[in-house]
C-alpha atoms as a PDB file:
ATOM      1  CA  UNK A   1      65.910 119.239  40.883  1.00  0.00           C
ATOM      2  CA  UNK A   2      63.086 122.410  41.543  1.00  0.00           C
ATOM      3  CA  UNK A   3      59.367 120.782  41.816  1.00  0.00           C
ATOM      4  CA  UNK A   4      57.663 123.723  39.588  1.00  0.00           C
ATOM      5  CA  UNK A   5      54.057 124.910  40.710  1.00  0.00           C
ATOM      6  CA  UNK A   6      51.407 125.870  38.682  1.00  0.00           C
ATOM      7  CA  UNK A   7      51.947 129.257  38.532  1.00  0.00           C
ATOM      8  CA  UNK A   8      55.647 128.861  37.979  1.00  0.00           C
ATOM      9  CA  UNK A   9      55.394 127.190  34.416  1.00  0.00           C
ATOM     10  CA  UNK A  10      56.918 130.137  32.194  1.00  0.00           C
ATOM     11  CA  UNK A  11      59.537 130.377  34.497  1.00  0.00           C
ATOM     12  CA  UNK A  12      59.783 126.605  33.882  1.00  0.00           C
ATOM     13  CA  UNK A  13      59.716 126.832  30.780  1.00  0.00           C
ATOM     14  CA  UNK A  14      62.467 129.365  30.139  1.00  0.00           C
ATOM     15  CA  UNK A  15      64.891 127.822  32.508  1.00  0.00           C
ATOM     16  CA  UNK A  16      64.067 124.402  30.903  1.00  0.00           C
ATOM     17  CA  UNK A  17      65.506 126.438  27.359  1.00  0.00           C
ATOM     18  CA  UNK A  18      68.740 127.813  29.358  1.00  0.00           C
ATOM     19  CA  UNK A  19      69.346 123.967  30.133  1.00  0.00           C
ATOM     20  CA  UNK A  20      68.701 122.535  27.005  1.00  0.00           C
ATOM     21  CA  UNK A  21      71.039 125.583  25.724  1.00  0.00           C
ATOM     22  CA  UNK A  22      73.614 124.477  28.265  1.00  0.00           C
ATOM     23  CA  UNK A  23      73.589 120.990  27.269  1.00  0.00           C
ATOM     24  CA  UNK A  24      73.729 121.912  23.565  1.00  0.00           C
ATOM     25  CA  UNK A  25      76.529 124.439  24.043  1.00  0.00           C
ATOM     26  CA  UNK A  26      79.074 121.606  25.500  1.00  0.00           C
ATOM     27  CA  UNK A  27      81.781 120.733  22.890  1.00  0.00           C
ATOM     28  CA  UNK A  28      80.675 123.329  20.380  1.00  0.00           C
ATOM     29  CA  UNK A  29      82.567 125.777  19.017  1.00  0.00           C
ATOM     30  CA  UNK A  30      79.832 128.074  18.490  1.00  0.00           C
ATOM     31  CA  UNK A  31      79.917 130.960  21.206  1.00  0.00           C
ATOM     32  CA  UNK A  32      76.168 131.345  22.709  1.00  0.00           C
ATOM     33  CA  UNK A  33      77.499 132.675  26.153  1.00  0.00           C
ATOM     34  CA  UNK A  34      75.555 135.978  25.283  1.00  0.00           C
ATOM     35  CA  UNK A  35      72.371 134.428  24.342  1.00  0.00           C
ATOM     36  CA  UNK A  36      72.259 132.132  27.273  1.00  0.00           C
ATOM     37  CA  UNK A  37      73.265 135.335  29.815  1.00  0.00           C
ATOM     38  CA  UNK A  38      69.991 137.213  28.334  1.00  0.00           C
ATOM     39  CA  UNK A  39      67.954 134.379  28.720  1.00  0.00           C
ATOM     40  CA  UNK A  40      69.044 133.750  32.588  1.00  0.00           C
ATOM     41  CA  UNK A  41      68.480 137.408  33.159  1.00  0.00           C
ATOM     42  CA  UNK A  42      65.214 137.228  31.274  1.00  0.00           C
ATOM     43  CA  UNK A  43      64.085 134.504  33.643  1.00  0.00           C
ATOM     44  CA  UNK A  44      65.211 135.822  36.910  1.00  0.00           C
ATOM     45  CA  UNK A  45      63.545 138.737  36.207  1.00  0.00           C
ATOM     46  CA  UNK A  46      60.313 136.523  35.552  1.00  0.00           C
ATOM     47  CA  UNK A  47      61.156 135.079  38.928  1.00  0.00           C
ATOM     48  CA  UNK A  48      61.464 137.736  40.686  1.00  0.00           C
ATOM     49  CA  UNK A  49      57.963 139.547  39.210  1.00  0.00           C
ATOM     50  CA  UNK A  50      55.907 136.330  39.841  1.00  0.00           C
ATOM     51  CA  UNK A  51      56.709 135.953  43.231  1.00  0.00           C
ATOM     52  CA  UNK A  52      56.465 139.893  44.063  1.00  0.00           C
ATOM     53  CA  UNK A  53      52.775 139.494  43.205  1.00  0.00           C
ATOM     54  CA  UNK A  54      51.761 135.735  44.768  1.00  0.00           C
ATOM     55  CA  UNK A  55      48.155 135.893  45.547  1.00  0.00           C
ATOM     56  CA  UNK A  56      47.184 134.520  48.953  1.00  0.00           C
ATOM     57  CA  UNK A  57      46.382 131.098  47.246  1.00  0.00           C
ATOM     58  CA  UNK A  58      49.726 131.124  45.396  1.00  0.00           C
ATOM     59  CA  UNK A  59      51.726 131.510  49.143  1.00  0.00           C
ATOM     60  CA  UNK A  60      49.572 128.944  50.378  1.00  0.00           C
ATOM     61  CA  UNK A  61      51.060 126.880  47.410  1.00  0.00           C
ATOM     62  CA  UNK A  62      55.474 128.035  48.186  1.00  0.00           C
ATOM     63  CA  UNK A  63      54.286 127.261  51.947  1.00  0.00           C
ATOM     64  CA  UNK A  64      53.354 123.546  51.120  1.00  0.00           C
ATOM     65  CA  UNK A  65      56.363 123.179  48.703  1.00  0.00           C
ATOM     66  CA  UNK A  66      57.566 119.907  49.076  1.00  0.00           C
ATOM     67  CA  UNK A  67      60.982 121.058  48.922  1.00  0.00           C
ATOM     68  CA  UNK A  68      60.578 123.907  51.158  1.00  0.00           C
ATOM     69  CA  UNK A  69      62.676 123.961  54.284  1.00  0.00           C
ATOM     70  CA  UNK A  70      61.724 122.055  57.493  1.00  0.00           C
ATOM     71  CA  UNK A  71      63.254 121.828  61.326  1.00  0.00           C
ATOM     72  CA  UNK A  72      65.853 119.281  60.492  1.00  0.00           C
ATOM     73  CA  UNK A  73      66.641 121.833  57.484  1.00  0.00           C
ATOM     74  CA  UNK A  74      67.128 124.778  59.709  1.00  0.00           C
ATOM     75  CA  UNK A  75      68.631 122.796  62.278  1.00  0.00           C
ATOM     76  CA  UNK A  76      71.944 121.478  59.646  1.00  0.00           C
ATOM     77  CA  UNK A  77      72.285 124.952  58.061  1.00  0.00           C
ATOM     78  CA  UNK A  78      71.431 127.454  60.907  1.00  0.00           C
ATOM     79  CA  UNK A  79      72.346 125.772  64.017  1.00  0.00           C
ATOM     80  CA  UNK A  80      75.387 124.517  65.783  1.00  0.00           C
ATOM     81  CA  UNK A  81      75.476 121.398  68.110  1.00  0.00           C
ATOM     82  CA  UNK A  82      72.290 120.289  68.308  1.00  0.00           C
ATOM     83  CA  UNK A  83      71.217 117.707  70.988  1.00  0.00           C
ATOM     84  CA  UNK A  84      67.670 116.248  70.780  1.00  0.00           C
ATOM     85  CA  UNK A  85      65.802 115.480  73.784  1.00  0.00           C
ATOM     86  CA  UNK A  86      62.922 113.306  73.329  1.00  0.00           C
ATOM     87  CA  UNK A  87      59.910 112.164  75.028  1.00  0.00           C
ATOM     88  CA  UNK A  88      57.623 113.584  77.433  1.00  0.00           C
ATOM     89  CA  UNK A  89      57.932 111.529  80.747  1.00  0.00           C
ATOM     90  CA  UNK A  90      54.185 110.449  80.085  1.00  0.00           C
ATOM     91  CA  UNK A  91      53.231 108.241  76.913  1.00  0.00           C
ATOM     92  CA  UNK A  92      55.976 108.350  74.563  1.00  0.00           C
ATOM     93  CA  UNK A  93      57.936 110.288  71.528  1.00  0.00           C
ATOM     94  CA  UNK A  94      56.006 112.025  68.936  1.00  0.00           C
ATOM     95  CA  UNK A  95      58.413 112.877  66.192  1.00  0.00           C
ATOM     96  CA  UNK A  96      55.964 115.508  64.456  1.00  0.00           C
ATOM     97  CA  UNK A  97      57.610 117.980  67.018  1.00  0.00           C
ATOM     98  CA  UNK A  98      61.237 117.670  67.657  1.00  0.00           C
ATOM     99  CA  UNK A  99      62.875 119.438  70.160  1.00  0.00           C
ATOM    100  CA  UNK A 100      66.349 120.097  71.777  1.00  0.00           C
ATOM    101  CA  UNK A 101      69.697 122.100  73.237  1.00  0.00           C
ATOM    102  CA  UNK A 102      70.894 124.051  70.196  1.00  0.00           C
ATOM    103  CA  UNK A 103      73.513 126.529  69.436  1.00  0.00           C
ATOM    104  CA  UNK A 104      73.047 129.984  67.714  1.00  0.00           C
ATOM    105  CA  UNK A 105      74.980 132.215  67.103  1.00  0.00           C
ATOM    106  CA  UNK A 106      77.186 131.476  69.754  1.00  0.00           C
ATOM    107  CA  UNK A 107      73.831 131.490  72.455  1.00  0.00           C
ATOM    108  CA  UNK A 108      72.660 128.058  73.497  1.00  0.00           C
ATOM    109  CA  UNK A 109      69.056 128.043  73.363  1.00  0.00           C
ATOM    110  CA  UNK A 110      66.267 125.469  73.469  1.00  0.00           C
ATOM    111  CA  UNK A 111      64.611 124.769  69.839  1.00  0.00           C
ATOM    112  CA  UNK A 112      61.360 123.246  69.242  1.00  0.00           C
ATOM    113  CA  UNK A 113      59.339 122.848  66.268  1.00  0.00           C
ATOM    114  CA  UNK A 114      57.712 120.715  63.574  1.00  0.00           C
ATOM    115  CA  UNK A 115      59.438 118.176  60.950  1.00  0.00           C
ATOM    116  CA  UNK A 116      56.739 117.593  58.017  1.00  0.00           C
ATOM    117  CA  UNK A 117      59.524 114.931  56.613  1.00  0.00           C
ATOM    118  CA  UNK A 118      60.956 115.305  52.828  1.00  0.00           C
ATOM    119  CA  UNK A 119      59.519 111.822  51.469  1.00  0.00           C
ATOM    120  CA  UNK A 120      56.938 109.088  51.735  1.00  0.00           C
ATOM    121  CA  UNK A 121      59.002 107.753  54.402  1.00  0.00           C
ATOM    122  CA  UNK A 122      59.930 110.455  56.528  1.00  0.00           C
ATOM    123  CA  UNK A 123      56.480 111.984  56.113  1.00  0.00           C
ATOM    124  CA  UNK A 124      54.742 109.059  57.635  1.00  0.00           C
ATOM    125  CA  UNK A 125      57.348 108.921  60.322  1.00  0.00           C
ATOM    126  CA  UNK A 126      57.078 112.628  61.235  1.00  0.00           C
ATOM    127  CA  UNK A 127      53.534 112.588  60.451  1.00  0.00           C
ATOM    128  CA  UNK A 128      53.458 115.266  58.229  1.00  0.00           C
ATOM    129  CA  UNK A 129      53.968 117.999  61.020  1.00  0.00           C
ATOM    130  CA  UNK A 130      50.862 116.904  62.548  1.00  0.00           C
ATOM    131  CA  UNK A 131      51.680 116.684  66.551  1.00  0.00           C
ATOM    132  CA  UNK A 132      49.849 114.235  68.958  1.00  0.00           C
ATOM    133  CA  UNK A 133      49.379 115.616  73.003  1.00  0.00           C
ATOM    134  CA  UNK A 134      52.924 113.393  73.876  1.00  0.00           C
ATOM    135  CA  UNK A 135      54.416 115.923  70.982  1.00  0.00           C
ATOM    136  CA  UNK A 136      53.202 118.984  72.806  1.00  0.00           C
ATOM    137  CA  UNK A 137      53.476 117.495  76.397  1.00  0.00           C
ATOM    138  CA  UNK A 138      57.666 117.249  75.047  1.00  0.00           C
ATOM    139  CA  UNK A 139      57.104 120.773  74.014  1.00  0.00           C
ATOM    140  CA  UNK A 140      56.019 121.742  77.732  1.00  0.00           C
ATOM    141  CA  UNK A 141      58.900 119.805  79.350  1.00  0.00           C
ATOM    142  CA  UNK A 142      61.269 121.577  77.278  1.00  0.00           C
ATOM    143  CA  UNK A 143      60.160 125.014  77.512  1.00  0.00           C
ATOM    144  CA  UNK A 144      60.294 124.502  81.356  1.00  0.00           C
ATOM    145  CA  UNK A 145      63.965 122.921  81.657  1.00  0.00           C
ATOM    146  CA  UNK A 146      64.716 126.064  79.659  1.00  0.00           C
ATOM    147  CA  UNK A 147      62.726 128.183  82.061  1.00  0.00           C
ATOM    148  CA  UNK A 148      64.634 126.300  84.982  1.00  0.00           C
ATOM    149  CA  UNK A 149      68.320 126.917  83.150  1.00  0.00           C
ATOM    150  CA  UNK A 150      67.688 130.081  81.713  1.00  0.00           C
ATOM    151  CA  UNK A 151      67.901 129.468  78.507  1.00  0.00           C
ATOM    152  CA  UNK A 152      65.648 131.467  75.604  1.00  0.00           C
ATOM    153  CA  UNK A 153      63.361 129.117  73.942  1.00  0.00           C
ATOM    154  CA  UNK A 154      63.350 128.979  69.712  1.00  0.00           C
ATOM    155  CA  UNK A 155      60.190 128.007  68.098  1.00  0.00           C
ATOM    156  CA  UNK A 156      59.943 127.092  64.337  1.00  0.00           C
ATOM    157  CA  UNK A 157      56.410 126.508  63.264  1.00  0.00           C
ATOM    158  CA  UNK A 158      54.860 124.424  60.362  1.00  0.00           C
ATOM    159  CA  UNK A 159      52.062 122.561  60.562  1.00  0.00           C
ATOM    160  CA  UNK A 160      48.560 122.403  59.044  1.00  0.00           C
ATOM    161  CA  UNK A 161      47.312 121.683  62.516  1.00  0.00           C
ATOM    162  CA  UNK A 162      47.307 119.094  65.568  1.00  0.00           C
ATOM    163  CA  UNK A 163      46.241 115.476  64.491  1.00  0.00           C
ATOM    164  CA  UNK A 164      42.949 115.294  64.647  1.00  0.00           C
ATOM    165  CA  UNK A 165      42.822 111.357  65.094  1.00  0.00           C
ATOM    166  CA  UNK A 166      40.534 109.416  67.757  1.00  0.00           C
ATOM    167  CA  UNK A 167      43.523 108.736  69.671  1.00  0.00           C
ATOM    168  CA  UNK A 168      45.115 111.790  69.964  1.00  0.00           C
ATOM    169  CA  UNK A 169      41.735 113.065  71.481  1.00  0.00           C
ATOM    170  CA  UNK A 170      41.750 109.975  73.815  1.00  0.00           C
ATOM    171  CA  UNK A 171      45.301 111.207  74.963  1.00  0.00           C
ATOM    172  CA  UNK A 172      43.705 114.572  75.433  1.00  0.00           C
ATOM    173  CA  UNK A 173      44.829 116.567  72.753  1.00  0.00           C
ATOM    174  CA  UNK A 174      42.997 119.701  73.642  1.00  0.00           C
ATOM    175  CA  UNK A 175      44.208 119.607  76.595  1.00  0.00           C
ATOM    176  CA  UNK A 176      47.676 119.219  75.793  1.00  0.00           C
ATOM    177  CA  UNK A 177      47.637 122.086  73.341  1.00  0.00           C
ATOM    178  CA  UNK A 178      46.009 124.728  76.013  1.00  0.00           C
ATOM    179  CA  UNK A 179      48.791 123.636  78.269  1.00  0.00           C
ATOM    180  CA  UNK A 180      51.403 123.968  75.898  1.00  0.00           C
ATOM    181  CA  UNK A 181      50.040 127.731  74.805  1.00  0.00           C
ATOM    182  CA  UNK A 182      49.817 128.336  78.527  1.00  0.00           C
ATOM    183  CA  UNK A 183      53.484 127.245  79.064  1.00  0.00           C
ATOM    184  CA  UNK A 184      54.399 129.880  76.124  1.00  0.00           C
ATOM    185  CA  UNK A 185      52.795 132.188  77.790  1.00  0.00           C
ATOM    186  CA  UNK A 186      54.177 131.531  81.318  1.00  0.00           C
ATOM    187  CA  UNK A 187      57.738 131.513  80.280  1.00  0.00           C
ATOM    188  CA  UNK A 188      60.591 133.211  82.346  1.00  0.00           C
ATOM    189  CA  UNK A 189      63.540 133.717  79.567  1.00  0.00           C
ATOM    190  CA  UNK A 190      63.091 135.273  75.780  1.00  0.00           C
ATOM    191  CA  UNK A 191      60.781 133.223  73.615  1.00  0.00           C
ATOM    192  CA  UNK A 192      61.186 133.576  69.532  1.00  0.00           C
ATOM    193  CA  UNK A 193      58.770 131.830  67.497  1.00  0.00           C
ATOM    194  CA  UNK A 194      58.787 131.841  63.621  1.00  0.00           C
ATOM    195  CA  UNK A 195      56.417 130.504  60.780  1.00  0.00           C
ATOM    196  CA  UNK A 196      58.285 129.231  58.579  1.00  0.00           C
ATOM    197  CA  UNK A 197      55.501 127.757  56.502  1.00  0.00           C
ATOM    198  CA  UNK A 198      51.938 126.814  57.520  1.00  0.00           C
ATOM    199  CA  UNK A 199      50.982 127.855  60.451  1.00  0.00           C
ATOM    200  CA  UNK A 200      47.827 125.807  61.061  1.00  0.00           C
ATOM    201  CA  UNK A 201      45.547 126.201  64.176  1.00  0.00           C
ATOM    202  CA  UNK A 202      45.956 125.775  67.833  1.00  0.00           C
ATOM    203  CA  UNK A 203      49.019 122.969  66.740  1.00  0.00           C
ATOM    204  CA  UNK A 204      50.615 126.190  65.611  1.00  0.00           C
ATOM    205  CA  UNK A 205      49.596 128.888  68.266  1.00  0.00           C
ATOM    206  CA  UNK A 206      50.700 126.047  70.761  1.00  0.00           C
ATOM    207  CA  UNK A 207      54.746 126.643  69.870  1.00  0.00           C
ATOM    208  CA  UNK A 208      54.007 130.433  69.426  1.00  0.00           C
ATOM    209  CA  UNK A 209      52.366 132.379  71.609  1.00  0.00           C
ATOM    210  CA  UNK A 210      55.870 134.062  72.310  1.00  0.00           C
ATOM    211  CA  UNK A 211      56.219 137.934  72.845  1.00  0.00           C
ATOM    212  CA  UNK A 212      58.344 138.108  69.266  1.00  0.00           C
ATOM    213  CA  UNK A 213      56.267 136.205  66.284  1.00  0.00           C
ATOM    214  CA  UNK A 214      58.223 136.159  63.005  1.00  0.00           C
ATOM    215  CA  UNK A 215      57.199 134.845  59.675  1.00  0.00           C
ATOM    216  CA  UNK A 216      58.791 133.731  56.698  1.00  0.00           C
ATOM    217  CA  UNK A 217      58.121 135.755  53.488  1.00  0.00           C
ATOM    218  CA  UNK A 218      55.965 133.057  51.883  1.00  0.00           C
ATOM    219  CA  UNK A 219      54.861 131.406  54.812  1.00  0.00           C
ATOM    220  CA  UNK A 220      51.033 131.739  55.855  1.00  0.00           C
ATOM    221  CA  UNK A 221      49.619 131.326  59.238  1.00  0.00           C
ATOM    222  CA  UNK A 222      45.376 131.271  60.040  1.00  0.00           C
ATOM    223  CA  UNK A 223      42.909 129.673  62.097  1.00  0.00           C
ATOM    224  CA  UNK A 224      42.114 126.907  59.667  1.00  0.00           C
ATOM    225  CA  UNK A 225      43.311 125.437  56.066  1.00  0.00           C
ATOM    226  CA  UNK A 226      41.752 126.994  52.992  1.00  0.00           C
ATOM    227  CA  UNK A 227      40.574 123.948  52.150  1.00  0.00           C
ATOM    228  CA  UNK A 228      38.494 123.414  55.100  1.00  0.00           C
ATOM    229  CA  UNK A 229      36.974 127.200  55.088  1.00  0.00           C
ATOM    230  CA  UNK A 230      35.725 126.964  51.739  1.00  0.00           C
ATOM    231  CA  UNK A 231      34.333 123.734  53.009  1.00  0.00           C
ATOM    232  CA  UNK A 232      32.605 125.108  55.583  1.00  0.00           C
ATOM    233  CA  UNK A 233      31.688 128.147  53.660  1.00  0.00           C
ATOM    234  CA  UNK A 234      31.126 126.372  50.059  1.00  0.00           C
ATOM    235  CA  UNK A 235      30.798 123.454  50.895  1.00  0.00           C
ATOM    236  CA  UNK A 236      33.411 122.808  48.129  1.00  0.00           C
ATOM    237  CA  UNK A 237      37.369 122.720  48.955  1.00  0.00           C
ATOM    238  CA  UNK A 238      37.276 124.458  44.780  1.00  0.00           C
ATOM    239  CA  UNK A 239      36.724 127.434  46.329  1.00  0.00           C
ATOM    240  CA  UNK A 240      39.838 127.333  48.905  1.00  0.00           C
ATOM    241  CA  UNK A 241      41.784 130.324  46.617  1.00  0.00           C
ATOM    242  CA  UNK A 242      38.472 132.470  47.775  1.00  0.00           C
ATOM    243  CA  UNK A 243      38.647 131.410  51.247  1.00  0.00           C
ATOM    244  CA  UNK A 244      42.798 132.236  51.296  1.00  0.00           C
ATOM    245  CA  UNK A 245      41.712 135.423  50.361  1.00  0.00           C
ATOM    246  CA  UNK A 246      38.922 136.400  52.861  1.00  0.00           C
ATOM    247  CA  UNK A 247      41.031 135.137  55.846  1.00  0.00           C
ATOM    248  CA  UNK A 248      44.425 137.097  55.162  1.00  0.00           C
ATOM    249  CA  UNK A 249      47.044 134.372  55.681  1.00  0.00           C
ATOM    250  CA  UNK A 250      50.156 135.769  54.656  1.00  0.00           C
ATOM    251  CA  UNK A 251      52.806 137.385  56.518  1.00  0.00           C
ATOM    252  CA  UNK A 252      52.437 141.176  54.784  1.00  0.00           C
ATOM    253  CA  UNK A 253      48.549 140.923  55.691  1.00  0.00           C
ATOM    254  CA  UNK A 254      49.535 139.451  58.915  1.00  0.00           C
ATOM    255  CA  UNK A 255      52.006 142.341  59.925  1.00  0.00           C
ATOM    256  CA  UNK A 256      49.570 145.000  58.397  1.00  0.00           C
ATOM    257  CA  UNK A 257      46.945 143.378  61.724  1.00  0.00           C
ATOM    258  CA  UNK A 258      49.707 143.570  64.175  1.00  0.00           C
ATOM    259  CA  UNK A 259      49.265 139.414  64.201  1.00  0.00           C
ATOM    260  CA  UNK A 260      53.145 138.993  63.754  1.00  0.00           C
ATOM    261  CA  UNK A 261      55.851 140.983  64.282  1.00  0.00           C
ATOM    262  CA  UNK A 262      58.495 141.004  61.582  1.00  0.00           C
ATOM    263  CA  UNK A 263      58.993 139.198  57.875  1.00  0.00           C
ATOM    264  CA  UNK A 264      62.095 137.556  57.297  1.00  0.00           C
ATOM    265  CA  UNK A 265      62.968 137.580  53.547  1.00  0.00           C
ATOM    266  CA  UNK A 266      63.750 134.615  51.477  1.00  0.00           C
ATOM    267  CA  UNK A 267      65.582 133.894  48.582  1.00  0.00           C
ATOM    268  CA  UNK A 268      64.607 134.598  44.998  1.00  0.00           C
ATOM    269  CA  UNK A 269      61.966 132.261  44.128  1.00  0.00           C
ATOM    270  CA  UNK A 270      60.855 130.802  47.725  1.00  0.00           C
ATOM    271  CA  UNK A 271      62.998 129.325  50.354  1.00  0.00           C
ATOM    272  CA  UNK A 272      62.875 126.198  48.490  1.00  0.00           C
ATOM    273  CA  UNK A 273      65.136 127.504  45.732  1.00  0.00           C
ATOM    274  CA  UNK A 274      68.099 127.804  48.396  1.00  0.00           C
ATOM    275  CA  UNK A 275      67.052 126.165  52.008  1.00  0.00           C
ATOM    276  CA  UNK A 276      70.633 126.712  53.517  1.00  0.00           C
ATOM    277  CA  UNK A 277      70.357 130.704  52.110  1.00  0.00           C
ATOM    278  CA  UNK A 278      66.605 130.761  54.145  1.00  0.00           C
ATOM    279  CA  UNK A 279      68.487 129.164  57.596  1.00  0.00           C
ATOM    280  CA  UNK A 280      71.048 131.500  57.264  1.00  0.00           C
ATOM    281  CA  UNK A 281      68.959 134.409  56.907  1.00  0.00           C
ATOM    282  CA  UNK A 282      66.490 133.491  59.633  1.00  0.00           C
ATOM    283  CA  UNK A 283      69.101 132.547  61.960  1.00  0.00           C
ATOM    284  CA  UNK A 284      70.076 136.322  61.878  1.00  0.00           C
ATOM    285  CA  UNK A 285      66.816 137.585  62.158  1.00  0.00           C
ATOM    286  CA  UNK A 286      65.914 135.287  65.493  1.00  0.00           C
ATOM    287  CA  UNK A 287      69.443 136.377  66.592  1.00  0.00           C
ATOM    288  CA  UNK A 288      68.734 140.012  66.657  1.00  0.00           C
ATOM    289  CA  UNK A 289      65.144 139.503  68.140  1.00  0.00           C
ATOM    290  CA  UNK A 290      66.725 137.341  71.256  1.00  0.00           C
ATOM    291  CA  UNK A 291      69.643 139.852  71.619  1.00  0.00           C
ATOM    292  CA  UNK A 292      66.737 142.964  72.113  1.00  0.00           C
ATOM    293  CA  UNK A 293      64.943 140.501  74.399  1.00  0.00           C
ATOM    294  CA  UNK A 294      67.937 139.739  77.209  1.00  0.00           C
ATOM    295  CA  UNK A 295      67.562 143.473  78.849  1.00  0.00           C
ATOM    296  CA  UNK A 296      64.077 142.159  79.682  1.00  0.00           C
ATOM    297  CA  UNK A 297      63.019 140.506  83.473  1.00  0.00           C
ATOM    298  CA  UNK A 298      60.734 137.330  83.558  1.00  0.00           C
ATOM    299  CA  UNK A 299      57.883 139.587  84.682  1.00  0.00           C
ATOM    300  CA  UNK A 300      58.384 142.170  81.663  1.00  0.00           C
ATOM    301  CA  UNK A 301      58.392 139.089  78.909  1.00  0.00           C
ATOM    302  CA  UNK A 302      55.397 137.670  80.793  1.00  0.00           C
ATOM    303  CA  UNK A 303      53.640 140.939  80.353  1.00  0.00           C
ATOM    304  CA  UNK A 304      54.649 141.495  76.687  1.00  0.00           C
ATOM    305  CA  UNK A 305      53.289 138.761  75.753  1.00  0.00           C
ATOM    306  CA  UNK A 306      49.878 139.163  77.279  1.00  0.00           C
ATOM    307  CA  UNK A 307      49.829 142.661  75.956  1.00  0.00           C
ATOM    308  CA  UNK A 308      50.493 141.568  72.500  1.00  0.00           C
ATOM    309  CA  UNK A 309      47.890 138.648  72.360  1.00  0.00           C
ATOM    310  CA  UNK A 310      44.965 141.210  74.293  1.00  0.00           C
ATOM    311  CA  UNK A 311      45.445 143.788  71.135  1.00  0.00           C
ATOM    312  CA  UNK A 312      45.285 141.909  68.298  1.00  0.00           C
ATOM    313  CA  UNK A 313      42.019 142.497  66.693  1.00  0.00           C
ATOM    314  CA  UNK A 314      41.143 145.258  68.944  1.00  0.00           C
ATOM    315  CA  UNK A 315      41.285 147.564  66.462  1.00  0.00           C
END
């Protein structure tokens, strides 16, 4: 069952008629085959419109959906043979950032990324994306068994930011998150990181400073929540559609400023409409981007990526 936003209620509404037209139609002998195949048509054309003109504020909104697509997600429809690896030798196991030996495409590769959760449940387990320094300490171990097996490294990014509780900064989350950007940075084999919807902070930049940085369609990726700039701004979180505005989150302004490097396309109506059709699709795009990457020494990736990071915003 499709969780409906705000801005989605005529489309809502006029796929709530098709059903009720379905329902109606069952047993009848009345033919209204025509009238329901104008009204479909009718509302995936409205579907298609709204979501060709989604205001910053509106992304923000498909980003957040709470049936949009997270790691575990990508991992059943776009992955093969998956084999979690947990911990990082230091505290403990942070399940906001998940990690592990994964299959694509016929490539093994090491994946890392955030798990939001799906429910009340899973949410609190994962803590809603929100990694702790043992997450990102996992991350580092993992990116450097890859580095030591050769093995290109996957990132897929969503997360409003690092937790920002007193005990992750007693565990040295700064810290942690520096290191983690610096392992990124430092890496020997291909690296691949994509938004795949928010990308929040340093707890985002930490799993993707990589030399290719894709982004979901109607994912959005900045410095801070719109919430919390229009906070700062405002002083009022009412103003947050302003603030998304101002700071160019989303992945066409983001590609326009050189921040990312390619937009991979979802399905009609937000990845949430079809999650296996967004893996799918994704898992091609980070296919193509590793196979351009393997002609490429350790010292030529390490240099890409520095290049990359020293021009944005240098006009």
């Amino acid at each position: 069952m499709i969780s409906y936003l705000e801005f989605e209620k005529p489309v809502a509404e006029l796929e709530a008629r098709i059903e009720e037209l379905r329902a109606a139609a069952q047993g009848d002998e009345v033919d209204i085959s025509a009238d329901l195949k104008r009204l479909e048509r009718k509302s995936a054309a409205l579907l298609a419109s709204t979501y060709a003109s989604l205001t910053p504020w509106q992304k923000t909104q498909v980003a957040r959906h709470p049936g949009r697509p997270h790691f575990c997600d990508f991992v059943k429809y776009a992955f093969d043979d998956f084999m979690p690896l947990g911990g990082d030798r230091s505290y403990g196991e942070d399940e906001a950032i998940l990690g592990g030996l994964a299959m694509l495409d016929g490539r093994r590769v090491m994946l890392i990324g955030h798990e939001k959760g799906h429910d009340t449940e899973t949410r609190i387990r994962h803590n809603f994306g929100m990694g702790k320094p043992e997450g990102y300490r996992k991350a580092i171990r993992l990116m450097e068994l890859a580095g030591r097996f050769g093995l290109p490294v996957v990132t897929l990014v969503d997360t409003s930011g690092a937790f920002p509780g007193v005990e992750a900064e007693e565990r040295g989350q700064a810290e942690a998150i520096a290191r983690s950007t610096e392992a990124c940075l430092s890496l020997p084999v291909p690296m691949v990181a994509t938004i795949v919807g928010e990308g929040g902070s340093g707890g985002a930049v930490a799993l993707a400073s990589a030399e290719r940085v894709l982004m979901l369609e109607h994912a959005v990726y900045s410095v801070i929540s719109p919430e919390g700039c229009a906070s700062i701004l405002w002083r009022t979180a009412d103003r947050a559609a302003d603030a998304a505005e101002a700071m160019k989150v989303t992945a066409q302004q983001l590609l326009e400023l050189k921040v990312i490097d390619r937009i991979v396309k979802e399905p009609k109506g937000g990845a949430h409409r079809d999650p296996e059709g967004a893996a799918k699709g994704l898992a091609k795009a980070i296919s193509r981007e590793l196979n351009d990457l393997t002609e490429y020494s350790a010292k030529d990736l390490r240099r890409i990526r520095e290049d990359r990071f020293l021009k944005i915003g240098a006009g």
